[in-house]
C-alpha atoms as a PDB file:
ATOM      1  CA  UNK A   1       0.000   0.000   0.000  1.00  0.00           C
ATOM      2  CA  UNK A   2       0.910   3.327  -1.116  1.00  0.00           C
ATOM      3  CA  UNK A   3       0.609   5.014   2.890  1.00  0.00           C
ATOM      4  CA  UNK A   4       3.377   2.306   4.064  1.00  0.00           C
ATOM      5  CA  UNK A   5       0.213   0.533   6.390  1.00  0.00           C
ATOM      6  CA  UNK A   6       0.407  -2.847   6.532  1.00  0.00           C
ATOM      7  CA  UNK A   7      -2.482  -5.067   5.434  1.00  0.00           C
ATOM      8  CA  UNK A   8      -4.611  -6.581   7.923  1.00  0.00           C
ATOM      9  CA  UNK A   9      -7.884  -9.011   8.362  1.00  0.00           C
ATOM     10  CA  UNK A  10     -10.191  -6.190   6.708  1.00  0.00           C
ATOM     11  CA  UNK A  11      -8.071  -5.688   4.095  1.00  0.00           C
ATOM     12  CA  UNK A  12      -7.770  -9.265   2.833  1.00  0.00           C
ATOM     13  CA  UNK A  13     -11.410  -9.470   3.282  1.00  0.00           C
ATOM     14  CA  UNK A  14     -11.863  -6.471   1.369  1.00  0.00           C
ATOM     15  CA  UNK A  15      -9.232  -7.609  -1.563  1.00  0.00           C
ATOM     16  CA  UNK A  16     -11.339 -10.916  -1.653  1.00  0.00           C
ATOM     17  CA  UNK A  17     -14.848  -9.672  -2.174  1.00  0.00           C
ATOM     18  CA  UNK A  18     -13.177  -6.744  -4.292  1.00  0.00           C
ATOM     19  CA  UNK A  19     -11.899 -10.329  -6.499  1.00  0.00           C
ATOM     20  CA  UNK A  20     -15.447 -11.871  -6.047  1.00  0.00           C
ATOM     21  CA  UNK A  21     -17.214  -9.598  -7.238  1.00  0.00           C
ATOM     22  CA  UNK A  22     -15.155  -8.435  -9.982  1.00  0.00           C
ATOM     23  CA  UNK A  23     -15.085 -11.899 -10.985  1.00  0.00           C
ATOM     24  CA  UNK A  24     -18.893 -12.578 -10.766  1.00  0.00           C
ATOM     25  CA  UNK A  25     -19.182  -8.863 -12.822  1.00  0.00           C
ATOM     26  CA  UNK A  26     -17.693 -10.556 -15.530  1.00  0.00           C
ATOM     27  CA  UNK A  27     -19.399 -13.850 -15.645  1.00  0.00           C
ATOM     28  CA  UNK A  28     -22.363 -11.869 -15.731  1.00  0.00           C
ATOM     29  CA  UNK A  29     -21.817 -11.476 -19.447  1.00  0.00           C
ATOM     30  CA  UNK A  30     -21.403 -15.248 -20.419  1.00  0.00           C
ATOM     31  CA  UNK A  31     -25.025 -17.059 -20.075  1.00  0.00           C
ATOM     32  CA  UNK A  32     -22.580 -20.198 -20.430  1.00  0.00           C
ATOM     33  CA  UNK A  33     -20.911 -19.862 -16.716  1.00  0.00           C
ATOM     34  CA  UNK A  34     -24.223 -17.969 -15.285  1.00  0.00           C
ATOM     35  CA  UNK A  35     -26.929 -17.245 -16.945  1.00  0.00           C
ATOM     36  CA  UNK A  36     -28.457 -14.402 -14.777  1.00  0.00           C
ATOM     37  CA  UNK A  37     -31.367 -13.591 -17.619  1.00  0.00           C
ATOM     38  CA  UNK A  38     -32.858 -17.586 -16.478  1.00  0.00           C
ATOM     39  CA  UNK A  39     -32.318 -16.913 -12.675  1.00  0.00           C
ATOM     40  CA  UNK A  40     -34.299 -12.956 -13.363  1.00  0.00           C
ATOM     41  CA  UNK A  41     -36.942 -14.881 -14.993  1.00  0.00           C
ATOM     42  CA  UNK A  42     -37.889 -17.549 -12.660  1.00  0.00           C
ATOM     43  CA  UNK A  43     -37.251 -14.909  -9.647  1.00  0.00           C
ATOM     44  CA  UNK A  44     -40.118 -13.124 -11.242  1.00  0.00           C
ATOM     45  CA  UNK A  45     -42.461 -16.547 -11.397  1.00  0.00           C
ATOM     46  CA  UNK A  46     -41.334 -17.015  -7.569  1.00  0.00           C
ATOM     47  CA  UNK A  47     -42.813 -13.172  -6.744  1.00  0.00           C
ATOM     48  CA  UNK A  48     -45.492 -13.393  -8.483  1.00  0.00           C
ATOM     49  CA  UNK A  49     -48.764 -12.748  -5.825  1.00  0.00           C
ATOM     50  CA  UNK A  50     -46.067 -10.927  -3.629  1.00  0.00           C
ATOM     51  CA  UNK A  51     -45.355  -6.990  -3.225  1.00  0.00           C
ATOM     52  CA  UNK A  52     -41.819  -7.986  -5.131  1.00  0.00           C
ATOM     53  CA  UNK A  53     -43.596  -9.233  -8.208  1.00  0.00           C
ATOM     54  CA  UNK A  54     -44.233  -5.142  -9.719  1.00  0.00           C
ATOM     55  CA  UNK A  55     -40.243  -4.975  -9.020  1.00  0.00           C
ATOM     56  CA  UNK A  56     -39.405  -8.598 -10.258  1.00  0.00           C
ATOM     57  CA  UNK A  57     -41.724  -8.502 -13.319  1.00  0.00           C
ATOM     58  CA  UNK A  58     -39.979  -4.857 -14.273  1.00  0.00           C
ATOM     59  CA  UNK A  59     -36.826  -6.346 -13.837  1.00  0.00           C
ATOM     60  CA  UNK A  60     -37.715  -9.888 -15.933  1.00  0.00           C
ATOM     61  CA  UNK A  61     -38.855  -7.554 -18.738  1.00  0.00           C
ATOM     62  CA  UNK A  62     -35.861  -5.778 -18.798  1.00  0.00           C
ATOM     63  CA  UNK A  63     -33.480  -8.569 -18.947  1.00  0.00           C
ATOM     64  CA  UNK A  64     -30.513  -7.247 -21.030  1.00  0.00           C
ATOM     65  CA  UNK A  65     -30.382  -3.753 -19.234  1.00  0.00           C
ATOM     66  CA  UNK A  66     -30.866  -5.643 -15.858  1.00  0.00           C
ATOM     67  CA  UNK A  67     -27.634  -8.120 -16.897  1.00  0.00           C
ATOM     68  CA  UNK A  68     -25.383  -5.436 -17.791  1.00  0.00           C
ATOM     69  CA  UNK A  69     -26.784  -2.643 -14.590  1.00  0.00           C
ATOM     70  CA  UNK A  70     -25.384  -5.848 -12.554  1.00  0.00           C
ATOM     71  CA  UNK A  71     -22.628  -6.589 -14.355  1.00  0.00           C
ATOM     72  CA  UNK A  72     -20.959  -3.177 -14.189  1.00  0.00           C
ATOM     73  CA  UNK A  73     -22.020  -2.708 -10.744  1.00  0.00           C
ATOM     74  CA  UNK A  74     -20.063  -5.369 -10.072  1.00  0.00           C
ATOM     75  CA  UNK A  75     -17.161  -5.305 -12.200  1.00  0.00           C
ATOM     76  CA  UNK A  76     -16.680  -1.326 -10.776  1.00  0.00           C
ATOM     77  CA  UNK A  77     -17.141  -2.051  -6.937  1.00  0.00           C
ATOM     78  CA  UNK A  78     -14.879  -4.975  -7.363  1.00  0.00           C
ATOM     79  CA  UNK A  79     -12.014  -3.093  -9.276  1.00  0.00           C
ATOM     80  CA  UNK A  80     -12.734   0.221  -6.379  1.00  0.00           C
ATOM     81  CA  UNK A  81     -12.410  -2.816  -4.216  1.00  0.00           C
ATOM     82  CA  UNK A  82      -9.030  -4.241  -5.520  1.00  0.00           C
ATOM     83  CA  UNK A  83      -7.641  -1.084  -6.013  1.00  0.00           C
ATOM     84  CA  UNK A  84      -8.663   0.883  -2.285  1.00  0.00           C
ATOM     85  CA  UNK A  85     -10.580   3.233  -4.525  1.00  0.00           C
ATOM     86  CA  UNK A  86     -14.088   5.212  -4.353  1.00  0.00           C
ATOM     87  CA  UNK A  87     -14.254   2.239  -1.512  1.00  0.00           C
ATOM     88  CA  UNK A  88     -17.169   4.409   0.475  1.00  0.00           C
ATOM     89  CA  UNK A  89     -19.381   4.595  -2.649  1.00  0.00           C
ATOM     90  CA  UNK A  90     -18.364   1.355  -3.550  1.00  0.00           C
ATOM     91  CA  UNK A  91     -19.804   0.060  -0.593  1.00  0.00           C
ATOM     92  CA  UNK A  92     -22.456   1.726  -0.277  1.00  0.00           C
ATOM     93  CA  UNK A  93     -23.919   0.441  -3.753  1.00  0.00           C
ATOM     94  CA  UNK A  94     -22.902  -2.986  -3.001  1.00  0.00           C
ATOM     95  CA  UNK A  95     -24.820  -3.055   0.130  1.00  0.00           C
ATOM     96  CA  UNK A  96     -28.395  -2.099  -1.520  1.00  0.00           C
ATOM     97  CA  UNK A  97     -27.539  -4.116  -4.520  1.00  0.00           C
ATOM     98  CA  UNK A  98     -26.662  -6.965  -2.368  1.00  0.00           C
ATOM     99  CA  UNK A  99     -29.947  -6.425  -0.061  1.00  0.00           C
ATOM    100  CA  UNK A 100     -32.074  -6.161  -3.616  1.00  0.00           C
ATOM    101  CA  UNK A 101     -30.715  -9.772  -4.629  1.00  0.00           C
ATOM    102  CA  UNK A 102     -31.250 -11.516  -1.508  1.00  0.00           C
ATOM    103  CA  UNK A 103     -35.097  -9.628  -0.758  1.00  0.00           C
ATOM    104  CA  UNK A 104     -35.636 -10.671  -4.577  1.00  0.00           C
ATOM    105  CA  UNK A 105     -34.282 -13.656  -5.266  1.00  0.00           C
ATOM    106  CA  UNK A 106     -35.188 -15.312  -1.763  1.00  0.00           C
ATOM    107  CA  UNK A 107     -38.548 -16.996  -3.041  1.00  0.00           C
ATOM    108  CA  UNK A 108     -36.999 -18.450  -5.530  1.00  0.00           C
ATOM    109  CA  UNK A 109     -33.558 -19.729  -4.362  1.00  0.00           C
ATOM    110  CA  UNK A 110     -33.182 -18.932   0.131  1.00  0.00           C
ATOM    111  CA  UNK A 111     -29.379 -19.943  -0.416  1.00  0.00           C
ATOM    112  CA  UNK A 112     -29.003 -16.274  -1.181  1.00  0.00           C
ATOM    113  CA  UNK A 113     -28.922 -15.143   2.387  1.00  0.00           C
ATOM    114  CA  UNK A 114     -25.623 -17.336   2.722  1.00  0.00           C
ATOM    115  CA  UNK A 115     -24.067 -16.492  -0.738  1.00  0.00           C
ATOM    116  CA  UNK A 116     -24.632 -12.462  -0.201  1.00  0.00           C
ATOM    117  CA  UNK A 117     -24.067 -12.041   3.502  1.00  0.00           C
ATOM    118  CA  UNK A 118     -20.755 -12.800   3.695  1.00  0.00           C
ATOM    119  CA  UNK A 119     -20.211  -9.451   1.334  1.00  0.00           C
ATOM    120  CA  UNK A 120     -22.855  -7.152   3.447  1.00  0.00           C
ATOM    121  CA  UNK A 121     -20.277  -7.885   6.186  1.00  0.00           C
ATOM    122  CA  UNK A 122     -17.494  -6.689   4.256  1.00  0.00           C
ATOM    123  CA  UNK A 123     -18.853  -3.982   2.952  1.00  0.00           C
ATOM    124  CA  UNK A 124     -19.984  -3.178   6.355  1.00  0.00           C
ATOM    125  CA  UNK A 125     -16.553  -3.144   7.871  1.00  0.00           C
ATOM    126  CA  UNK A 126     -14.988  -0.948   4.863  1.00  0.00           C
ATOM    127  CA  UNK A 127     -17.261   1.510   6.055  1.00  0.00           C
ATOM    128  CA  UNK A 128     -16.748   1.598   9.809  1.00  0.00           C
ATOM    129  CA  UNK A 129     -13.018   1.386   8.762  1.00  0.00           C
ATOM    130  CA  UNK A 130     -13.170   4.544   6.467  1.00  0.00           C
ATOM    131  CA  UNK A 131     -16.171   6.325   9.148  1.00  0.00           C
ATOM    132  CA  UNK A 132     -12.777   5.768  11.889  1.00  0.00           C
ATOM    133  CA  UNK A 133     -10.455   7.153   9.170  1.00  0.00           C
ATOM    134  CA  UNK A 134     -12.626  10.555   8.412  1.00  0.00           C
ATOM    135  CA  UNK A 135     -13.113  11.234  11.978  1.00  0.00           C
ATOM    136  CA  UNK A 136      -9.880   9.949  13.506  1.00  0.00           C
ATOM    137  CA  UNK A 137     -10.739   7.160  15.693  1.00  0.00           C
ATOM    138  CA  UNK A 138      -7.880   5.308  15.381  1.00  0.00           C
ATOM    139  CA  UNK A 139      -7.477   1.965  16.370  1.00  0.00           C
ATOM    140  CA  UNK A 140      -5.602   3.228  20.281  1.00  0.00           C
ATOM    141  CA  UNK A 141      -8.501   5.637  20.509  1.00  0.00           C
ATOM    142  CA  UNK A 142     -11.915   3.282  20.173  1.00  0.00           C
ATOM    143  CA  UNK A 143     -13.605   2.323  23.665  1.00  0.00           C
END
């Protein structure tokens, strides 16, 4: 790192889901490793009856623009990610995006909650790391 601080447990953590999810940004764009346009569609059977299905059935007829608004979602918080970057914003959209997927997608496949937790956490610590770093709670000073 370019400040000379070392790397520690939140920064793996962060490098890892910044890897994740560039890598699952890109495999949003090859139906042959995931084909997100399937999963969309049968999300949108699962809500149907619910308050979801207005918001899944939008999103089912939108497929392409709904692929590629996840995709580069993705991709981007994943590279900010990687490269300790626009981490805040970052963050930020990766926690409603992943909080949209699992409310969504829970009808139709509950493994959700596990897969997209694990990244809520992250992105939860990246921010109480950078909230410390803007108002100088430094690791000697927190009670």
């Amino acid at each position: 790192m370019a400040t000379g601080r070392r790397y520690d447990w939140v920064d793996y953590a962060r490098l890892a889901s910044g890897a994740l999810c560039l890598a699952a940004g890109i495999a949003k764009a090859f139906p042959r490793i995931e084909d997100v346009a399937e999963t969309l569609r049968q999300m949108a059977e699962a809500n149907e009856g619910t308050a979801l299905a207005p918001l899944s059935n939008l999103i089912a007829d939108n497929l392409t623009a709904a692929v590629w608004l996840v995709a580069i979602a993705l991709a981007a918080s994943g590279l900010a990610f990687l490269f300790n970057r626009f981490v805040v914003p970052a963050a930020l959209g990766q926690l409603v995006m992943f909080s949209l997927f699992m409310t969504l997608l829970f009808r139709f496949q509950p493994a959700i909650i596990a897969i997209d937790l694990p990244f809520i956490a992250v992105d939860l610590l990246v921010l109480q790391r950078a909230f410390q770093r803007r108002h100088g709670l430094g690791s000697a000073q927190k009670c």
